[in-house]
C-alpha atoms as a PDB file:
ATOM      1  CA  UNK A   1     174.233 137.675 115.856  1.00  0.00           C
ATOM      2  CA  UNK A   2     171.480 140.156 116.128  1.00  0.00           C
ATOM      3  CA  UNK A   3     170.007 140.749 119.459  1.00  0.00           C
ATOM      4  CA  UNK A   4     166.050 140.789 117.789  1.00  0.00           C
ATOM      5  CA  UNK A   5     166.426 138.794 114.952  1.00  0.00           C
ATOM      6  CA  UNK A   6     166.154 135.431 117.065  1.00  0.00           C
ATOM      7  CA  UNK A   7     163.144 136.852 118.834  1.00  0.00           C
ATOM      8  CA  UNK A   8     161.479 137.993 115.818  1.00  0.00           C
ATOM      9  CA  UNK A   9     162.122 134.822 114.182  1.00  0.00           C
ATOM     10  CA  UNK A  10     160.782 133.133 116.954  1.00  0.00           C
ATOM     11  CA  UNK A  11     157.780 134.265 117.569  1.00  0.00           C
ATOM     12  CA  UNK A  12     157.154 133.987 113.743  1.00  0.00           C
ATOM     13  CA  UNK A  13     158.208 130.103 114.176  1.00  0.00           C
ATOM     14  CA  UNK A  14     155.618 129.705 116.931  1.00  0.00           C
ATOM     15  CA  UNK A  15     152.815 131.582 115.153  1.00  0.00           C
ATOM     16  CA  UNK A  16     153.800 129.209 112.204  1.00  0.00           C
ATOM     17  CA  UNK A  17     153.630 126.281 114.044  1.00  0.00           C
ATOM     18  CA  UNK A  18     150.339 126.644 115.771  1.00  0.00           C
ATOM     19  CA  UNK A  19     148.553 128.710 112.477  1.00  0.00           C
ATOM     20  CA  UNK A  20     149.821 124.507 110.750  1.00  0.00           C
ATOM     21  CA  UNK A  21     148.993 123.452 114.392  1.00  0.00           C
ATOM     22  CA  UNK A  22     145.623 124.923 113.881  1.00  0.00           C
ATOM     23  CA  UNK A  23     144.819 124.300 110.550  1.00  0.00           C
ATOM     24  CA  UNK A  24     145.690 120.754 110.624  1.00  0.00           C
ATOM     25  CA  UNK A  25     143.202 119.380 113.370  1.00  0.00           C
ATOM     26  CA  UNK A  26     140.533 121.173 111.645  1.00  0.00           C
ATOM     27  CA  UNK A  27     141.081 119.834 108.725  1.00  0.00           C
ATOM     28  CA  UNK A  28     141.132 116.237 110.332  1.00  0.00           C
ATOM     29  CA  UNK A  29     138.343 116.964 112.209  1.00  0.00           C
ATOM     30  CA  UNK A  30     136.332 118.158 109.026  1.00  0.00           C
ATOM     31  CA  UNK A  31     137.598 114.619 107.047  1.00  0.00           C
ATOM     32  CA  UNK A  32     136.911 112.457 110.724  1.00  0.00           C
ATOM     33  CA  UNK A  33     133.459 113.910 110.298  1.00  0.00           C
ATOM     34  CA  UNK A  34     132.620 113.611 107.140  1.00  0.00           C
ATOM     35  CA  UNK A  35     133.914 109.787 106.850  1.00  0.00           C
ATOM     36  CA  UNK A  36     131.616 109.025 109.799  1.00  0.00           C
ATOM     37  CA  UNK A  37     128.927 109.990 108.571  1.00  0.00           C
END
């Protein structure tokens, strides 16, 4: 095992996971709004 590869890879994870995070409340939040009104 590397000793910065599980780091890197982490941090790349997270970003991941919050950019999808991110991405997919807007994108409920856009479809919430536009089926209310």
């Amino acid at each position: 095992m590397k000793k910065y590869d599980w780091r890197s890879a982490d941090m790349m994870k997270f970003f991941f996971y919050v950019i999808m995070y991110f991405i997919a409340i807007r994108q409920f939040i856009t479809c919430y709004l536009h089926t209310s009104s």
